[in-house]
Protein backbone atom coordinates (compact mmCIF):
# COMPACT_ATOMS: atom_id res chain seq x y z
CA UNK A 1 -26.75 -52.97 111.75
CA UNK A 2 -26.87 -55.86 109.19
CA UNK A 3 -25.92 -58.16 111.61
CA UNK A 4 -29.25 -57.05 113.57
CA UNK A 5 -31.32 -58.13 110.25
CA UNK A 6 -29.54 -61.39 110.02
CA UNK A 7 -30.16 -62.51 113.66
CA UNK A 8 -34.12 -62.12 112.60
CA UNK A 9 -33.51 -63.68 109.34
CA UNK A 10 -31.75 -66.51 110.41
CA UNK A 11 -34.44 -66.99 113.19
CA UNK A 12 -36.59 -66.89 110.87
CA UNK A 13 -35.43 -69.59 108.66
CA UNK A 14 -33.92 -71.98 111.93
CA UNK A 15 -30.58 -71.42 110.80
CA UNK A 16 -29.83 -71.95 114.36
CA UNK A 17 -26.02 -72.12 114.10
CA UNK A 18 -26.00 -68.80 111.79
CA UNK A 19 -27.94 -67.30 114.23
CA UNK A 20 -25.56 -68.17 117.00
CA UNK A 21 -22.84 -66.84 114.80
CA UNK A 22 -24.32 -63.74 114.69
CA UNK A 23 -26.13 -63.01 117.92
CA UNK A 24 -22.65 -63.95 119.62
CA UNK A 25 -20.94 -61.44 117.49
CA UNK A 26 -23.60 -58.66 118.74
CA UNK A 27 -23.76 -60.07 122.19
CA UNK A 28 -19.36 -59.43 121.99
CA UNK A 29 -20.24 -56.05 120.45
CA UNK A 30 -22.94 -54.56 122.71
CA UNK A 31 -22.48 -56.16 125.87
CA UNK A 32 -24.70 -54.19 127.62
CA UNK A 33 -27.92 -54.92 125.52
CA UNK A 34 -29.42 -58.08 127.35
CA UNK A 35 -31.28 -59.34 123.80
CA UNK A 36 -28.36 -60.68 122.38
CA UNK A 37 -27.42 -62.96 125.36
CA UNK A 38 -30.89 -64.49 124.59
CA UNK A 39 -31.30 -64.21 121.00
CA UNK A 40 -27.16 -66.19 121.01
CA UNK A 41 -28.19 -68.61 124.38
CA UNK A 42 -31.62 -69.29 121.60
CA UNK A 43 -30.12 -70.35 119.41
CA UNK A 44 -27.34 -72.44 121.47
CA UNK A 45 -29.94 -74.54 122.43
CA UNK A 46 -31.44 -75.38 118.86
CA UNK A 47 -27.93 -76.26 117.48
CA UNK A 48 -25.78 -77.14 120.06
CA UNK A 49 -27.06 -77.85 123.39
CA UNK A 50 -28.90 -76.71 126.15
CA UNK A 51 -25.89 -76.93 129.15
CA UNK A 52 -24.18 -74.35 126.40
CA UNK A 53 -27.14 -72.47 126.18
CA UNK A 54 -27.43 -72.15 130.58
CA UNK A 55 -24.09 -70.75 130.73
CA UNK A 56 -24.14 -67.96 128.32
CA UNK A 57 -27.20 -66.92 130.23
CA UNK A 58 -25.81 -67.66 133.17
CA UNK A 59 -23.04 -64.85 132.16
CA UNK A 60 -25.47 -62.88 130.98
CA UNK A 61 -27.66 -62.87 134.43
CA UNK A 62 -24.55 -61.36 135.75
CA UNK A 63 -24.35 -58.28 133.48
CA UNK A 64 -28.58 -58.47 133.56
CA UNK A 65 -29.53 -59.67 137.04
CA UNK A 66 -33.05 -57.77 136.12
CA UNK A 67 -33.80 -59.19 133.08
CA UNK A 68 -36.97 -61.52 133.29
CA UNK A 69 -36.71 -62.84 130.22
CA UNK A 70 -32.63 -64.31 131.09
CA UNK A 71 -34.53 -65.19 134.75
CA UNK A 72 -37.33 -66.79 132.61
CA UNK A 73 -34.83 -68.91 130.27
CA UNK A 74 -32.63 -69.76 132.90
CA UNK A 75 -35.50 -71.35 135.13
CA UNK A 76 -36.74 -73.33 131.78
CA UNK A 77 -33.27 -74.72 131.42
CA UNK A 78 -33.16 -75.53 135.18
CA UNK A 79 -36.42 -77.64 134.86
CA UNK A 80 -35.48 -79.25 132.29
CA UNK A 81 -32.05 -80.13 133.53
CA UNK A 82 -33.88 -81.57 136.51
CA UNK A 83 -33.20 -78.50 138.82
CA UNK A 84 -36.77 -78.21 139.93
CA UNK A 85 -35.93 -75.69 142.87
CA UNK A 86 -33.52 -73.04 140.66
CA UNK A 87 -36.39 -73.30 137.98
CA UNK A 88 -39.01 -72.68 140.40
CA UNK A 89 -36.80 -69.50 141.69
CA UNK A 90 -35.48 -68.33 138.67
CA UNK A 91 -39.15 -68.48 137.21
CA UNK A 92 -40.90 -66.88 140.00
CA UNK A 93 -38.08 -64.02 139.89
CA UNK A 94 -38.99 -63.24 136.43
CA UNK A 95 -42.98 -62.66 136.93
CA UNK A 96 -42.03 -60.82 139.66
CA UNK A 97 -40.06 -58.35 137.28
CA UNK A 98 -42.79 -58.91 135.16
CA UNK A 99 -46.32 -60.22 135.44
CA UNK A 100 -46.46 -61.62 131.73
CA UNK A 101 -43.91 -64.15 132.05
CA UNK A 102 -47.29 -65.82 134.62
CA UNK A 103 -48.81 -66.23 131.53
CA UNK A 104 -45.96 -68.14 129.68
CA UNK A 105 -45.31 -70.03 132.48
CA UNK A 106 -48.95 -71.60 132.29
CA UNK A 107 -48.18 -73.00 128.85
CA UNK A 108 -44.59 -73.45 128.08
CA UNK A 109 -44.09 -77.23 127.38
CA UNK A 110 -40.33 -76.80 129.75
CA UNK A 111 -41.85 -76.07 132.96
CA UNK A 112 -44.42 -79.23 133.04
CA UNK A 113 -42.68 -80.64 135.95
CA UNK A 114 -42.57 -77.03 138.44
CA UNK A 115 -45.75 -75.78 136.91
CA UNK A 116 -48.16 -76.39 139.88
CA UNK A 117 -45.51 -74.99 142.49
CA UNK A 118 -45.06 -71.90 140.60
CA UNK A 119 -48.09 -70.48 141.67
């Protein structure tokens, strides 16, 4: 699908608001295929904002309630919101779906203030 190609091309460049265009298209398209509720809720953030951003995903947890990587998202945007307990939950739930996100966690700039009761 070209539209695929342009979501990675438009990442790529940080043609944020292209890539919205597109992802959201995809996302409308293929429902059921939990990367374009991040790749659009990515690119929400970078061009619009990130309360936009939170409720795609927040949509999208609903259709994806396994996905760490919405979980993961979704407890970066809570932290930085200033929703240090649904960040610290939302976080946690994702390493427990899978152990990598652990390692993001230790390093990703968003969770600075839940960081030490994450673990």
């Amino acid at each position: 699908d070209s539209l695929t190609m342009e979501v990675a091309l438009f990442q790529d460049c940080g043609r944020w608001s292209k890539m919205r265009e597109a992802a959201g298209l995809l996302r409308h398209r293929h429902p059921k295929e939990a990367d374009w509720w991040i790749a659009e809720a990515y690119a929400t953030r970078r061009c619009r904002s990130i309360e936009e951003a939170r409720e795609i995903l927040l949509e999208g947890v609903e259709n994806h309630p396994e996905e760490p990587c919405i979980q993961y998202n979704l407890g970066c945007y809570a932290c930085v919101l200033g929703d240090c307990l649904e960040a610290i939950d939302r976080v946690r739930s994702a390493m427990a779906l899978d152990a990598n996100y652990a390692k993001m966690a230790l390093e990703d700039d968003d969770l600075e203030a839940v960081r030490d009761d994450l673990f």
